[in-house]
Protein backbone atom coordinates (compact mmCIF):
# COMPACT_ATOMS: atom_id res chain seq x y z
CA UNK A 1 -104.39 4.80 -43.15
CA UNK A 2 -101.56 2.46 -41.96
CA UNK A 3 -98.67 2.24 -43.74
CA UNK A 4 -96.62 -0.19 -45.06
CA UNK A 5 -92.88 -1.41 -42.57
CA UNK A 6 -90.15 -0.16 -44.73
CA UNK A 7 -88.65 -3.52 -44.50
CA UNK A 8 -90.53 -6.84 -44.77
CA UNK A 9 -91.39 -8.71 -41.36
CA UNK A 10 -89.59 -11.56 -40.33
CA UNK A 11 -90.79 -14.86 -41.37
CA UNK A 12 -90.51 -17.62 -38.99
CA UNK A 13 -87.82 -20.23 -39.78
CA UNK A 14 -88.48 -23.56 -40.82
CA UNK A 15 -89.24 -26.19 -37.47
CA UNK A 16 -91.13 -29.33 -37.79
CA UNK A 17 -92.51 -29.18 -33.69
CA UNK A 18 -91.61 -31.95 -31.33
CA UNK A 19 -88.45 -33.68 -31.58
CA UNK A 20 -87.13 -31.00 -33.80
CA UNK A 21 -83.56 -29.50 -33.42
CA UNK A 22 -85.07 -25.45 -33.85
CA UNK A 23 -82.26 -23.02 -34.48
CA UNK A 24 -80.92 -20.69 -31.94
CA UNK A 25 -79.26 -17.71 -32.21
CA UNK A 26 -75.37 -18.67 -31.27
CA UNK A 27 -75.88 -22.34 -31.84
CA UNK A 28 -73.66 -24.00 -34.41
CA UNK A 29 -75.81 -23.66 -38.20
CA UNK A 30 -77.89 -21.68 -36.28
CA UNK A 31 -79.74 -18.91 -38.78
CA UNK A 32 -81.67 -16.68 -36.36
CA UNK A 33 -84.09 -16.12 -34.00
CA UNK A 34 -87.22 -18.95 -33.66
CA UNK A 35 -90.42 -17.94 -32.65
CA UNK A 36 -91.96 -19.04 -29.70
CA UNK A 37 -95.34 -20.39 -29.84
CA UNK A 38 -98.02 -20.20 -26.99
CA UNK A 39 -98.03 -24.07 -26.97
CA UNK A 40 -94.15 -23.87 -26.21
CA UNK A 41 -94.87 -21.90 -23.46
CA UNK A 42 -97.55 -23.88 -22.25
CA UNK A 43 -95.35 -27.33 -22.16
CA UNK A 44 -92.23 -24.95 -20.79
CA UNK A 45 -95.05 -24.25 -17.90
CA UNK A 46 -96.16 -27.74 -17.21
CA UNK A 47 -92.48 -29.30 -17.04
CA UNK A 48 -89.00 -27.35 -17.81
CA UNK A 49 -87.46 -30.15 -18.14
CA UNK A 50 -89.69 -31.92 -20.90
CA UNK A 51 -89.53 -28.83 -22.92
CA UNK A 52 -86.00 -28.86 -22.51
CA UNK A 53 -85.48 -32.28 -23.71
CA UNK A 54 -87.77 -32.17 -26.36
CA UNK A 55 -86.80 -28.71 -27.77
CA UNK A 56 -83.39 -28.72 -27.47
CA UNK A 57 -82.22 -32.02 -26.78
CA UNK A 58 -84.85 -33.55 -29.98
CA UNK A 59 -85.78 -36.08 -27.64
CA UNK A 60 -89.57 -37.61 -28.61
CA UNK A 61 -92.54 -37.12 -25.76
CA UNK A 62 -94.11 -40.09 -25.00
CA UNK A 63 -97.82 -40.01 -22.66
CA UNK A 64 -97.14 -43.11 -21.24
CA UNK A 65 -93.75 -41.90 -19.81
CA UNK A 66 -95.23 -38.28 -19.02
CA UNK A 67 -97.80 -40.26 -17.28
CA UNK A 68 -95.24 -42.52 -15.03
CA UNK A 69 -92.93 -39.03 -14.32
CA UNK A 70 -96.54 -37.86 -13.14
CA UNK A 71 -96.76 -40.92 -10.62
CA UNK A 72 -93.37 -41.07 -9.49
CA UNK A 73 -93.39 -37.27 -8.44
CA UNK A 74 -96.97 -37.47 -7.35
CA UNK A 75 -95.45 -40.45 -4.74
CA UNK A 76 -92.15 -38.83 -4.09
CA UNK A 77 -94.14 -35.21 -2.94
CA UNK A 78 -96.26 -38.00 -0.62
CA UNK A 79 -93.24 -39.05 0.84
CA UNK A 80 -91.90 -36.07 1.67
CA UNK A 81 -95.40 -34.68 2.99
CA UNK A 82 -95.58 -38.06 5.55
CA UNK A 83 -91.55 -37.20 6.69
CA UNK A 84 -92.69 -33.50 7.46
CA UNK A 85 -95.53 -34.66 9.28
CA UNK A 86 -93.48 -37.90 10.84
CA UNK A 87 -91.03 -35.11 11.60
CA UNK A 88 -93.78 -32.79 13.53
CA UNK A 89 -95.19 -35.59 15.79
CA UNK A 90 -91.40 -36.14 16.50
CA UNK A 91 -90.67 -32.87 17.66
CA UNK A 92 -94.39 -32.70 19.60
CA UNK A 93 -93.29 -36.14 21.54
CA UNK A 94 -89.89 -34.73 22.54
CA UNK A 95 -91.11 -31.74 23.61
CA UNK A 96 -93.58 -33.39 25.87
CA UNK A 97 -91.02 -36.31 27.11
CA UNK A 98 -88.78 -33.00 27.97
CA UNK A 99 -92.22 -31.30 29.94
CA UNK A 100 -92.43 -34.12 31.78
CA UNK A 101 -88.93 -34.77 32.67
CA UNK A 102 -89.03 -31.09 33.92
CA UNK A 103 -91.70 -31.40 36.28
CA UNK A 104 -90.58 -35.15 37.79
CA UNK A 105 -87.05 -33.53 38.32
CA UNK A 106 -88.84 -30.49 40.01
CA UNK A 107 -91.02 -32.72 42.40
């Protein structure tokens, strides 16, 4: 037989999802703790920084502007992954020039 809590559980607060201002505990008209919901974790997990603005901040999401962060960072990590590699064949071609210089000087 299970018994009864001695003292009823908490019931989540009132929060209307995105764009919401959800209280937090220490937060000006704050009034307790706010649950966290798997799907809060899941957009907390595909981009900190969305959550962050949306959740905190009230901000609205919109796709199309999800979609264009998406790109840009999609084309910024490309551009970084073409200077590493730029960088490598850089590196390769000096260290050859230097080979070579090595064995004209020691001719």
């Amino acid at each position: 037989m299970v018994s009864k809590p001695s003292k009823p559980l908490p019931q989540p607060l009132p929060y209307e999802g995105r764009g919401a201002n959800p209280p937090f505990p220490g937060r000006e008209g704050g009034q307790g703790v706010r649950f966290i919901r798997a799907s809060d974790v899941g957009r907390y997990a595909y981009c900190a920084r969305a959550w962050w603005l949306t959740t905190v901040k009230g901000m609205p999401t919109e796709p199309t502007r999800l979609a264009a962060g998406t790109d840009a960072h999609l084309h910024h990590h490309r551009r970084i992954q073409r200077g590493v590699w730029q960088r490598q064949i850089g590196l390769a071609i000096l260290a050859l020039a230097f080979v070579l210089l090595i064995v004209l000087l020691l001719r």
